[in-house]
PDB file of N, CA and C in Angstrom:
ATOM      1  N   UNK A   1     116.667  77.575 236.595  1.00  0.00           N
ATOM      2  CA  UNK A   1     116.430  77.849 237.989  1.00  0.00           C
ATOM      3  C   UNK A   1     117.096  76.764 238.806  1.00  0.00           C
ATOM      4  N   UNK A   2     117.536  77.251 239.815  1.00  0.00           N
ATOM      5  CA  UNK A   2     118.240  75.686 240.847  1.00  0.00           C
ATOM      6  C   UNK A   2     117.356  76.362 242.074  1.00  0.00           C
ATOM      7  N   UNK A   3     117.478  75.010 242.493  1.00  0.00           N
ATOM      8  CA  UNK A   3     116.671  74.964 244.070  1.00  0.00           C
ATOM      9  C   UNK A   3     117.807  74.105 244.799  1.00  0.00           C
ATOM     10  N   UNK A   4     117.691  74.869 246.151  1.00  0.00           N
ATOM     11  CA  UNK A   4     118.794  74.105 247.213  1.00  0.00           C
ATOM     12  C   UNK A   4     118.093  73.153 247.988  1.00  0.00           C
ATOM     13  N   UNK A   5     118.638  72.447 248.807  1.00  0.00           N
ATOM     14  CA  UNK A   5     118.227  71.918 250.029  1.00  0.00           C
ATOM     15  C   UNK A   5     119.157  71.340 251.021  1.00  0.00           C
ATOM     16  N   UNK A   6     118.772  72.055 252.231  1.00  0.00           N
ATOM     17  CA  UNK A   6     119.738  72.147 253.172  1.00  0.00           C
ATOM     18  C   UNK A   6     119.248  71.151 253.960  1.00  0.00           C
ATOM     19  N   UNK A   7     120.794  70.788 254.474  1.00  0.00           N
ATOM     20  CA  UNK A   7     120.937  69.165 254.311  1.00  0.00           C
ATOM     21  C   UNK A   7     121.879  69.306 255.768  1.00  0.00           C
ATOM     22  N   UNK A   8     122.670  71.386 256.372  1.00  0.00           N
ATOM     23  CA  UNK A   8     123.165  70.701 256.923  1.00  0.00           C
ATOM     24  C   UNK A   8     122.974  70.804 258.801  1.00  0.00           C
ATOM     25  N   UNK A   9     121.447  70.247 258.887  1.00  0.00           N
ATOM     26  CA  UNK A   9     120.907  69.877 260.249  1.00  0.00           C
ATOM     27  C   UNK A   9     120.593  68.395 259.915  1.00  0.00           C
ATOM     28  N   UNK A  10     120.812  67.511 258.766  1.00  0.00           N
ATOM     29  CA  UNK A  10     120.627  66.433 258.811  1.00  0.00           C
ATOM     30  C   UNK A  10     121.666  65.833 259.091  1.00  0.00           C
ATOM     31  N   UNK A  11     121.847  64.596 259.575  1.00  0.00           N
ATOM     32  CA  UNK A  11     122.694  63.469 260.005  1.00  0.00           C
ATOM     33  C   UNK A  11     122.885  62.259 259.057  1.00  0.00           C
ATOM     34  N   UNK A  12     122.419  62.863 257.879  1.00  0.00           N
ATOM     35  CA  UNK A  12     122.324  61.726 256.766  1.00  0.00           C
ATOM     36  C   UNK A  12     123.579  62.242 255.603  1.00  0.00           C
ATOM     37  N   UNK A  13     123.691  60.967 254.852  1.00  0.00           N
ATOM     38  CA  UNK A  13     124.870  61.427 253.720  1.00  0.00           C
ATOM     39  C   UNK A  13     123.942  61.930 252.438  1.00  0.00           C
ATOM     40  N   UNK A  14     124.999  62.974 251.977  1.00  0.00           N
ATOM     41  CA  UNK A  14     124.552  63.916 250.935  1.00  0.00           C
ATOM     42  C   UNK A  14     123.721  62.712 249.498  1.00  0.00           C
ATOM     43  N   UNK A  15     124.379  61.989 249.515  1.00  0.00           N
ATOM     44  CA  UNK A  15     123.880  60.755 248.959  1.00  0.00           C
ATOM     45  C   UNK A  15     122.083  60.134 249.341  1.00  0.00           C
ATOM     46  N   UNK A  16     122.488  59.869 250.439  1.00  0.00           N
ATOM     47  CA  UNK A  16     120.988  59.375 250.761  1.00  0.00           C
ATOM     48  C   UNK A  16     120.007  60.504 250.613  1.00  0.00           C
ATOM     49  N   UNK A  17     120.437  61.605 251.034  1.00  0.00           N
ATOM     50  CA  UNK A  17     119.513  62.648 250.783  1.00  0.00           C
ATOM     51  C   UNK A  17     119.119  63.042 249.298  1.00  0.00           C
ATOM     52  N   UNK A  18     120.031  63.083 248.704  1.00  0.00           N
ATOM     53  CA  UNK A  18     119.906  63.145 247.351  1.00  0.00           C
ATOM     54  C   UNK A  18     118.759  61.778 246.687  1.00  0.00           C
ATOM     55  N   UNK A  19     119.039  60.776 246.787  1.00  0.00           N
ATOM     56  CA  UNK A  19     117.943  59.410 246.814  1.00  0.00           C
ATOM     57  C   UNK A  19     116.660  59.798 247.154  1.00  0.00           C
ATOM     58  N   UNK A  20     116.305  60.532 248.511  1.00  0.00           N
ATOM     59  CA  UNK A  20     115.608  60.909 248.567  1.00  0.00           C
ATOM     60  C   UNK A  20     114.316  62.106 248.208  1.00  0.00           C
ATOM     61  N   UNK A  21     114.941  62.815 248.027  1.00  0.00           N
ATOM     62  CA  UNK A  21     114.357  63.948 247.250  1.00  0.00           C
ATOM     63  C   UNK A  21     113.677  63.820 245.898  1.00  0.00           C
ATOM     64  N   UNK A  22     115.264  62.746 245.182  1.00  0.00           N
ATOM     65  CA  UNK A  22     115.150  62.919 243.950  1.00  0.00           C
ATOM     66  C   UNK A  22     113.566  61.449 244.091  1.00  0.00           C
ATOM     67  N   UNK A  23     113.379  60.849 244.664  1.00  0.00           N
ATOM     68  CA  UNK A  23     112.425  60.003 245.178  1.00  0.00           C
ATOM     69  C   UNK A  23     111.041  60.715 245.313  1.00  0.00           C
ATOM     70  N   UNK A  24     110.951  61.268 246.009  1.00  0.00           N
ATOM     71  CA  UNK A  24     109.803  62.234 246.345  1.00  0.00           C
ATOM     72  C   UNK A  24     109.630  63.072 245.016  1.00  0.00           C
ATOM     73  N   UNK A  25     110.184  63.355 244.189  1.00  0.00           N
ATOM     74  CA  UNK A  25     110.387  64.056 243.095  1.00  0.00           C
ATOM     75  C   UNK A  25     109.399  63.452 241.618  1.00  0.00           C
ATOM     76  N   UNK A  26     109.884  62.079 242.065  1.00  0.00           N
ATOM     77  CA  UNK A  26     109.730  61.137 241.234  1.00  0.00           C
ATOM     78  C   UNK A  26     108.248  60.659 241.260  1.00  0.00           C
ATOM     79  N   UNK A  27     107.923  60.427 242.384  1.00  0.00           N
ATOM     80  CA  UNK A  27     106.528  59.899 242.985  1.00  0.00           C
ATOM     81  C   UNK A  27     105.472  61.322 242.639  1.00  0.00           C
ATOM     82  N   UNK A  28     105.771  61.916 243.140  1.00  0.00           N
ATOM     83  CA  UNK A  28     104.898  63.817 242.636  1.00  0.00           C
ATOM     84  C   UNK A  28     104.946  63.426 241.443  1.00  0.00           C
ATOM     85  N   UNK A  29     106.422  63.451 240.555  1.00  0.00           N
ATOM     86  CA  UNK A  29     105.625  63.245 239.000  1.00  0.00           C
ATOM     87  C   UNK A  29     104.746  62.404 238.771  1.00  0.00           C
ATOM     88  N   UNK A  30     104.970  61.394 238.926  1.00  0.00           N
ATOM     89  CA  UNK A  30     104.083  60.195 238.631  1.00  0.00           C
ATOM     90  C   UNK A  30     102.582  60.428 239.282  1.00  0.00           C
ATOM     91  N   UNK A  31     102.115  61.032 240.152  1.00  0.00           N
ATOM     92  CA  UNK A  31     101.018  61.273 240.992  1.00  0.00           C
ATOM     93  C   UNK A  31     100.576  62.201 240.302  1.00  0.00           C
ATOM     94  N   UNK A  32     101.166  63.467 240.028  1.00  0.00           N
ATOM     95  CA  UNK A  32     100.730  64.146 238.700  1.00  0.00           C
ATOM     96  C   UNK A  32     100.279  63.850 237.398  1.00  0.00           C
ATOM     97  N   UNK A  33     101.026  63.155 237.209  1.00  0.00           N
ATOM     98  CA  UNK A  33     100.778  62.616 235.435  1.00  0.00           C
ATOM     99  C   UNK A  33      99.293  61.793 235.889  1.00  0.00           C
ATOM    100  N   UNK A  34      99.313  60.927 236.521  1.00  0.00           N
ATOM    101  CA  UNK A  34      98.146  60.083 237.033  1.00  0.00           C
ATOM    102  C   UNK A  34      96.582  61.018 236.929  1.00  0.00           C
ATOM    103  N   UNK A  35      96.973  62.236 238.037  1.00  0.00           N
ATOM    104  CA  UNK A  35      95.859  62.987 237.895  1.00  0.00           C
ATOM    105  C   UNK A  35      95.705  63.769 236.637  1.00  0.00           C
ATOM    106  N   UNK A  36      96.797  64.287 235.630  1.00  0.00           N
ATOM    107  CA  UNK A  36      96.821  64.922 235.201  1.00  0.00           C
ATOM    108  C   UNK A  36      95.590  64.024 233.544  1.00  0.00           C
ATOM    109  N   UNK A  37      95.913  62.398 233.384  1.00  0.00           N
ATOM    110  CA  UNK A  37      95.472  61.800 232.581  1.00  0.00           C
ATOM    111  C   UNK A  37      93.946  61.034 233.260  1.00  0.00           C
ATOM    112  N   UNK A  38      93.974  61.414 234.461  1.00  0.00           N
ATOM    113  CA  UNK A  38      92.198  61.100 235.073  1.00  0.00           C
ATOM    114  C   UNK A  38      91.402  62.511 234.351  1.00  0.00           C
ATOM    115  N   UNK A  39      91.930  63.814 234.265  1.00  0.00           N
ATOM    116  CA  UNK A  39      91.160  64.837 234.284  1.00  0.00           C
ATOM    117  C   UNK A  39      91.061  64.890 232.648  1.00  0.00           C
ATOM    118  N   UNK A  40      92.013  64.133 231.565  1.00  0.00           N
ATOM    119  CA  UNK A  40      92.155  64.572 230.759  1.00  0.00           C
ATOM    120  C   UNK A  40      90.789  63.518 229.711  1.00  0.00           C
ATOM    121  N   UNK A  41      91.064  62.240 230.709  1.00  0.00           N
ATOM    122  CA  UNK A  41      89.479  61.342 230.441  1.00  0.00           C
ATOM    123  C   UNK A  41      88.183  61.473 230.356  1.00  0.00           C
ATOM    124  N   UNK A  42      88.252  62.666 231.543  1.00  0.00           N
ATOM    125  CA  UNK A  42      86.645  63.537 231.886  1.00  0.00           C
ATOM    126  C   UNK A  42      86.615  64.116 230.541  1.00  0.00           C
ATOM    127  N   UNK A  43      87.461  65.419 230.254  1.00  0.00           N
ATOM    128  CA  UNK A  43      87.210  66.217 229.168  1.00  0.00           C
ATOM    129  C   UNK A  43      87.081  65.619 228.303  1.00  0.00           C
ATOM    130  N   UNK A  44      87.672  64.448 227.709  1.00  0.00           N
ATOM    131  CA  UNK A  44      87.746  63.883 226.416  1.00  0.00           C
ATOM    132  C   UNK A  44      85.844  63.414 226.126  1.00  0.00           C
ATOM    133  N   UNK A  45      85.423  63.085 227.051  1.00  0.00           N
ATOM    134  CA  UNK A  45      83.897  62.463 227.091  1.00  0.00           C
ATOM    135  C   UNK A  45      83.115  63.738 226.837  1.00  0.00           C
ATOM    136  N   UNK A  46      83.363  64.794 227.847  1.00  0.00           N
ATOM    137  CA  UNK A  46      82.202  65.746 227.031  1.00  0.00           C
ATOM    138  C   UNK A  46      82.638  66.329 226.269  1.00  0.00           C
ATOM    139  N   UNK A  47      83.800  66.379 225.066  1.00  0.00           N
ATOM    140  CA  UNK A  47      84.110  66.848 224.478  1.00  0.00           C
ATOM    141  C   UNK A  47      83.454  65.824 223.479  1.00  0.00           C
ATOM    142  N   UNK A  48      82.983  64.824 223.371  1.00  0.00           N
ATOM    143  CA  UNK A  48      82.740  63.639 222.798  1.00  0.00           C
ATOM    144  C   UNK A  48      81.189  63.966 222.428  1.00  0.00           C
ATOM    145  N   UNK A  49      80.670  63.894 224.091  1.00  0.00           N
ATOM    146  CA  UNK A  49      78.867  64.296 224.079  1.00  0.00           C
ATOM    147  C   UNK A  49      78.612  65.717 223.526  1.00  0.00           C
ATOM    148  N   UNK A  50      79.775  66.750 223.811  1.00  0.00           N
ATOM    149  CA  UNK A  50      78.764  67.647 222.806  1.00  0.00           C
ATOM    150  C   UNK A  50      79.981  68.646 222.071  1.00  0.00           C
ATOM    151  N   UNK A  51      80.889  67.463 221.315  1.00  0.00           N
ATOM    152  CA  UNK A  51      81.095  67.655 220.096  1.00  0.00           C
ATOM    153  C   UNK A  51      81.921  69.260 219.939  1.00  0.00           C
ATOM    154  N   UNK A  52      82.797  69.500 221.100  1.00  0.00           N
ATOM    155  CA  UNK A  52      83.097  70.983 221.247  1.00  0.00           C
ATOM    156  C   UNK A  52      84.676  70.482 222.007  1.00  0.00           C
ATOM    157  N   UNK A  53      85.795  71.464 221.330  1.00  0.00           N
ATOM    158  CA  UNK A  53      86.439  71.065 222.391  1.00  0.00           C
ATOM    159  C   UNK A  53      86.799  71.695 223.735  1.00  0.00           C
ATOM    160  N   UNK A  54      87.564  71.416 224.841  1.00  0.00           N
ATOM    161  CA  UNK A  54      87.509  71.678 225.947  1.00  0.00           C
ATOM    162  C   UNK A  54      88.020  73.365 225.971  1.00  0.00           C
ATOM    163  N   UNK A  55      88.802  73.931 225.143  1.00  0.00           N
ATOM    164  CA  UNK A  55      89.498  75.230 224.715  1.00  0.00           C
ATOM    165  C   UNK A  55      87.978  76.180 224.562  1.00  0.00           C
ATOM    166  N   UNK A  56      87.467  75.370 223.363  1.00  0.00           N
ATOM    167  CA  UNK A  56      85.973  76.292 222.660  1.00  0.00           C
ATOM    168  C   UNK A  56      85.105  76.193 224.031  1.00  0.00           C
ATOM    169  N   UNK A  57      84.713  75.112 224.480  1.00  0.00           N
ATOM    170  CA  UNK A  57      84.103  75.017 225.971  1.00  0.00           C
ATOM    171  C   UNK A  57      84.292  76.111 226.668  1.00  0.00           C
ATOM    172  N   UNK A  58      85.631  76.388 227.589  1.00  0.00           N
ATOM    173  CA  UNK A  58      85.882  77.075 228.051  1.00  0.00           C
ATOM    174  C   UNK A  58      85.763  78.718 227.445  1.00  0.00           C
ATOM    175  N   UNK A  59      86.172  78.776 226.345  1.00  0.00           N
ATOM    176  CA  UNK A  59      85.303  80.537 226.074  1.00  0.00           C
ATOM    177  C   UNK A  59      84.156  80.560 225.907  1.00  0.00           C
ATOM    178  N   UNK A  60      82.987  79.833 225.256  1.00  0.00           N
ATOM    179  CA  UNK A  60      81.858  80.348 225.701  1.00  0.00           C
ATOM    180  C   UNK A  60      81.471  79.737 227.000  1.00  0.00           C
ATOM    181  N   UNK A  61      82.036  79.299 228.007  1.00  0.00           N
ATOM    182  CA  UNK A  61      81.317  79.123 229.085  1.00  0.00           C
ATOM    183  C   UNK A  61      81.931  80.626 229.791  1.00  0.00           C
ATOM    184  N   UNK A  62      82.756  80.828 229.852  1.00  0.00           N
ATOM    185  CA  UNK A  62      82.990  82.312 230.571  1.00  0.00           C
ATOM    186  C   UNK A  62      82.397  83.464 229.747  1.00  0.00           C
ATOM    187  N   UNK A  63      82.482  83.295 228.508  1.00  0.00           N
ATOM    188  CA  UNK A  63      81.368  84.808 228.117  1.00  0.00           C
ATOM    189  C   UNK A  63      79.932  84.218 228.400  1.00  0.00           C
ATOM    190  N   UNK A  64      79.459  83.287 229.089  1.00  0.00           N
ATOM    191  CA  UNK A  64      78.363  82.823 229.453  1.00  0.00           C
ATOM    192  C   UNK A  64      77.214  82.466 228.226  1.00  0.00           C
ATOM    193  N   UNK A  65      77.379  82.203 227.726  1.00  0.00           N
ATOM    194  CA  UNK A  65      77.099  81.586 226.301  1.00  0.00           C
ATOM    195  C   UNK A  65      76.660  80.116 226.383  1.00  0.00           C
ATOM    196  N   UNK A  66      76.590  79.389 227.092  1.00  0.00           N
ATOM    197  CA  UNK A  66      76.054  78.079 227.880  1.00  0.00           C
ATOM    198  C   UNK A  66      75.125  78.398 228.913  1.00  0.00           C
ATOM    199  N   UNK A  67      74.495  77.367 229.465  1.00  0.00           N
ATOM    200  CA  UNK A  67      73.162  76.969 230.354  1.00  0.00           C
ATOM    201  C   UNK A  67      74.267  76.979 231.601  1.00  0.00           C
ATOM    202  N   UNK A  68      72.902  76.786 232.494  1.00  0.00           N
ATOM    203  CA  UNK A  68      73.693  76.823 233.934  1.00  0.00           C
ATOM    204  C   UNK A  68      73.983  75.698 233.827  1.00  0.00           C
ATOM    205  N   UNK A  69      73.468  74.643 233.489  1.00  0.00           N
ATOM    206  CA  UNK A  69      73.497  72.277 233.515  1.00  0.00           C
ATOM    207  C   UNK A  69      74.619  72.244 234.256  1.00  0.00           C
ATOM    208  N   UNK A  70      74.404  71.908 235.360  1.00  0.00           N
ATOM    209  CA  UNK A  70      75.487  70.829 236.063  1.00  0.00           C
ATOM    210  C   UNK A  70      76.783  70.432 235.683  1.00  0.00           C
ATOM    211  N   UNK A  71      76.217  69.780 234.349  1.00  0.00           N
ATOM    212  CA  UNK A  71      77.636  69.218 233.555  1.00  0.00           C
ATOM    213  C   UNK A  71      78.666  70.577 233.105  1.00  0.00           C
ATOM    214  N   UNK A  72      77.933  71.524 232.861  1.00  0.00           N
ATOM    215  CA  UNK A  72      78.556  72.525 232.625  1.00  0.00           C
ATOM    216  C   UNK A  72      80.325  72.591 233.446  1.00  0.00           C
ATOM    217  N   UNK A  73      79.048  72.663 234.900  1.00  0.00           N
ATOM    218  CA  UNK A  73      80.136  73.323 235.673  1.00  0.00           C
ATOM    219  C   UNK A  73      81.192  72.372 236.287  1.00  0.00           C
ATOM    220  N   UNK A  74      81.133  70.437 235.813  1.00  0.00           N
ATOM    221  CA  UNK A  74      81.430  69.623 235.958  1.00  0.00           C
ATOM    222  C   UNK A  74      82.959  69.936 235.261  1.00  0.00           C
ATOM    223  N   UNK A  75      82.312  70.410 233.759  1.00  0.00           N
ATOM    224  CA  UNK A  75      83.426  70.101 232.961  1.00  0.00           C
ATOM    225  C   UNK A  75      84.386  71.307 232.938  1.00  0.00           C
ATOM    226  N   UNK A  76      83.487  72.454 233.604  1.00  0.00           N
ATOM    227  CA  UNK A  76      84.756  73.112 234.072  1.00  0.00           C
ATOM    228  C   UNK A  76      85.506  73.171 235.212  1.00  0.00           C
ATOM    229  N   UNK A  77      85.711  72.169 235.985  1.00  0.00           N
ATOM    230  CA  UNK A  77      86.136  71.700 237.226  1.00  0.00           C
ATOM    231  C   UNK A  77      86.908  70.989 236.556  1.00  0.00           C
ATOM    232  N   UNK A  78      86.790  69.891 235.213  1.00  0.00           N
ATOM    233  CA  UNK A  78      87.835  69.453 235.128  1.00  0.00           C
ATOM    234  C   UNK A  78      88.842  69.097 233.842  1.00  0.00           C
ATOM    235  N   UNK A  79      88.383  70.594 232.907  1.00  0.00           N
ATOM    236  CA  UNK A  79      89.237  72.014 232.528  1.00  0.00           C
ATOM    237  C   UNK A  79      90.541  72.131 233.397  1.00  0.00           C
ATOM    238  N   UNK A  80      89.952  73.075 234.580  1.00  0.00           N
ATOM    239  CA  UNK A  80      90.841  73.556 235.353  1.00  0.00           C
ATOM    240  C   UNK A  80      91.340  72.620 236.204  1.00  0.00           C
ATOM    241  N   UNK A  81      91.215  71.271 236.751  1.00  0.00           N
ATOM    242  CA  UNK A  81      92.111  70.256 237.363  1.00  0.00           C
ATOM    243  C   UNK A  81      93.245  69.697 236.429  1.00  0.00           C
ATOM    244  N   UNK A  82      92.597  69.593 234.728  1.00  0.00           N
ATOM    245  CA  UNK A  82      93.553  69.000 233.924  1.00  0.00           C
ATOM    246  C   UNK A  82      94.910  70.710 233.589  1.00  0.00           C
ATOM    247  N   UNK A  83      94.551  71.657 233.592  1.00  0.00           N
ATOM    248  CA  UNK A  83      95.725  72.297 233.898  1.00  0.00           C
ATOM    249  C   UNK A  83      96.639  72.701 234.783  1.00  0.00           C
ATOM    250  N   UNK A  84      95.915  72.532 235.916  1.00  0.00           N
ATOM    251  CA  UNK A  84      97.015  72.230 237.024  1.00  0.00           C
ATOM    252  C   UNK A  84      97.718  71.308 237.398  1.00  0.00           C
ATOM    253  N   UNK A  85      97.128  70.053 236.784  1.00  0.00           N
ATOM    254  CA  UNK A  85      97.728  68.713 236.928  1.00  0.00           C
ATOM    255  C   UNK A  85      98.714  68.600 235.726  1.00  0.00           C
ATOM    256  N   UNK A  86      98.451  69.168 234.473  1.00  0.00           N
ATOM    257  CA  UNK A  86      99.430  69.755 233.477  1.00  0.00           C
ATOM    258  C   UNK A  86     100.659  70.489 233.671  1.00  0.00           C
ATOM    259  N   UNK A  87      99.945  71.340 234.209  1.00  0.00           N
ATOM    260  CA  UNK A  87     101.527  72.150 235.023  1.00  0.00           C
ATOM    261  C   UNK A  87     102.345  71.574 235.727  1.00  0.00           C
ATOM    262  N   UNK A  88     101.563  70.981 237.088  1.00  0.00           N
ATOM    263  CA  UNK A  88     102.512  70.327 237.738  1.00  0.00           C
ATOM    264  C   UNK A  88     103.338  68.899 237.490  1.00  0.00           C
ATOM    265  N   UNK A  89     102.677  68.401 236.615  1.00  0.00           N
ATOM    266  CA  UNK A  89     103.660  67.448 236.145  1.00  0.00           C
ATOM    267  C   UNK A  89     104.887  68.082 234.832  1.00  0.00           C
ATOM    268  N   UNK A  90     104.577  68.745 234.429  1.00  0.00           N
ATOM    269  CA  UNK A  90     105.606  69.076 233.460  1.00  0.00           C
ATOM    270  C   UNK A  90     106.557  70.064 234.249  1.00  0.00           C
ATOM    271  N   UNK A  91     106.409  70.631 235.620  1.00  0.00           N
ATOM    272  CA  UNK A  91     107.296  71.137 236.356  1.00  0.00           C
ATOM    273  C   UNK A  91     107.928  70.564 237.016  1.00  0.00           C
ATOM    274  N   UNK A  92     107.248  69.124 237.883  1.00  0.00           N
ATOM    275  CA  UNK A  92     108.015  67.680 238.613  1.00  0.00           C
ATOM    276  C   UNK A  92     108.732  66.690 237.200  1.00  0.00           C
ATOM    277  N   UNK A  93     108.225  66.863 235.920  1.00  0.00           N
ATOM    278  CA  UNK A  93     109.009  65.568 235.535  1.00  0.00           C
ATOM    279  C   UNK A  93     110.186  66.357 234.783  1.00  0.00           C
ATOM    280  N   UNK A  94     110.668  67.820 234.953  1.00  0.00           N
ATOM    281  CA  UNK A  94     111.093  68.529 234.745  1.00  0.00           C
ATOM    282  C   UNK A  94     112.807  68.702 235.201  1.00  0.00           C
ATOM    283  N   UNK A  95     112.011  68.568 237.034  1.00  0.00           N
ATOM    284  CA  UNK A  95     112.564  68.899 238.180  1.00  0.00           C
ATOM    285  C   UNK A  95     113.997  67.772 237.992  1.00  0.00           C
ATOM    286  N   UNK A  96     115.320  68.142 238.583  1.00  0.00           N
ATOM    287  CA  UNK A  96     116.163  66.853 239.126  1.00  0.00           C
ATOM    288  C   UNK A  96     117.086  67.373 239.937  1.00  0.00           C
ATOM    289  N   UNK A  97     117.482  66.345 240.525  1.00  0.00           N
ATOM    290  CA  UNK A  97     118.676  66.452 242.002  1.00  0.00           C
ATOM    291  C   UNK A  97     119.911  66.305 241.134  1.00  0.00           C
TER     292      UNK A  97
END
């Protein structure tokens, strides 16, 4: 896939712009990966306390096969943060100018 960016209402050289992007590019990955290894810390702990992993978690918590507990719905909050933060870093550290 290529992605453009139009550059020509800017007053800057194709260069600096390029620095830039590829900058912003860079920082998203890194901000990603960051969140992506905060969410992956959560899971690792209750995967720890009750001995299940976050995959098995996640199917019996949707065929409802678990308690309502708090933690429940903790750890599926951050299930689903560690795959979006998954995605998006493997799509930004992916990405280049």
């Amino acid at each position: 896939m290529n992605l453009a960016v139009k550059t020509d209402k800017s007053h800057y050289e194709k260069g600096s712009i390029r620095n830039a992007v590829s900058f912003a590019l860079s920082s998203a990955a890194s901000n990603a990966h960051q969140r992506f290894e905060h969410y992956t810390g959560i899971c690792k702990k209750f995967e720890k306390k009750y001995k299940m992993t976050s995959a098995k978690f996640m199917e019996q918590f949707d065929a409802g096969k678990l308690g309502d507990e708090q933690e429940f719905f903790d750890w599926y909050a951050a299930v689903r943060g560690l795959n979006l933060w998954r995605e998006r870093y493997e799509i930004l550290s992916g990405a280049s100018v």
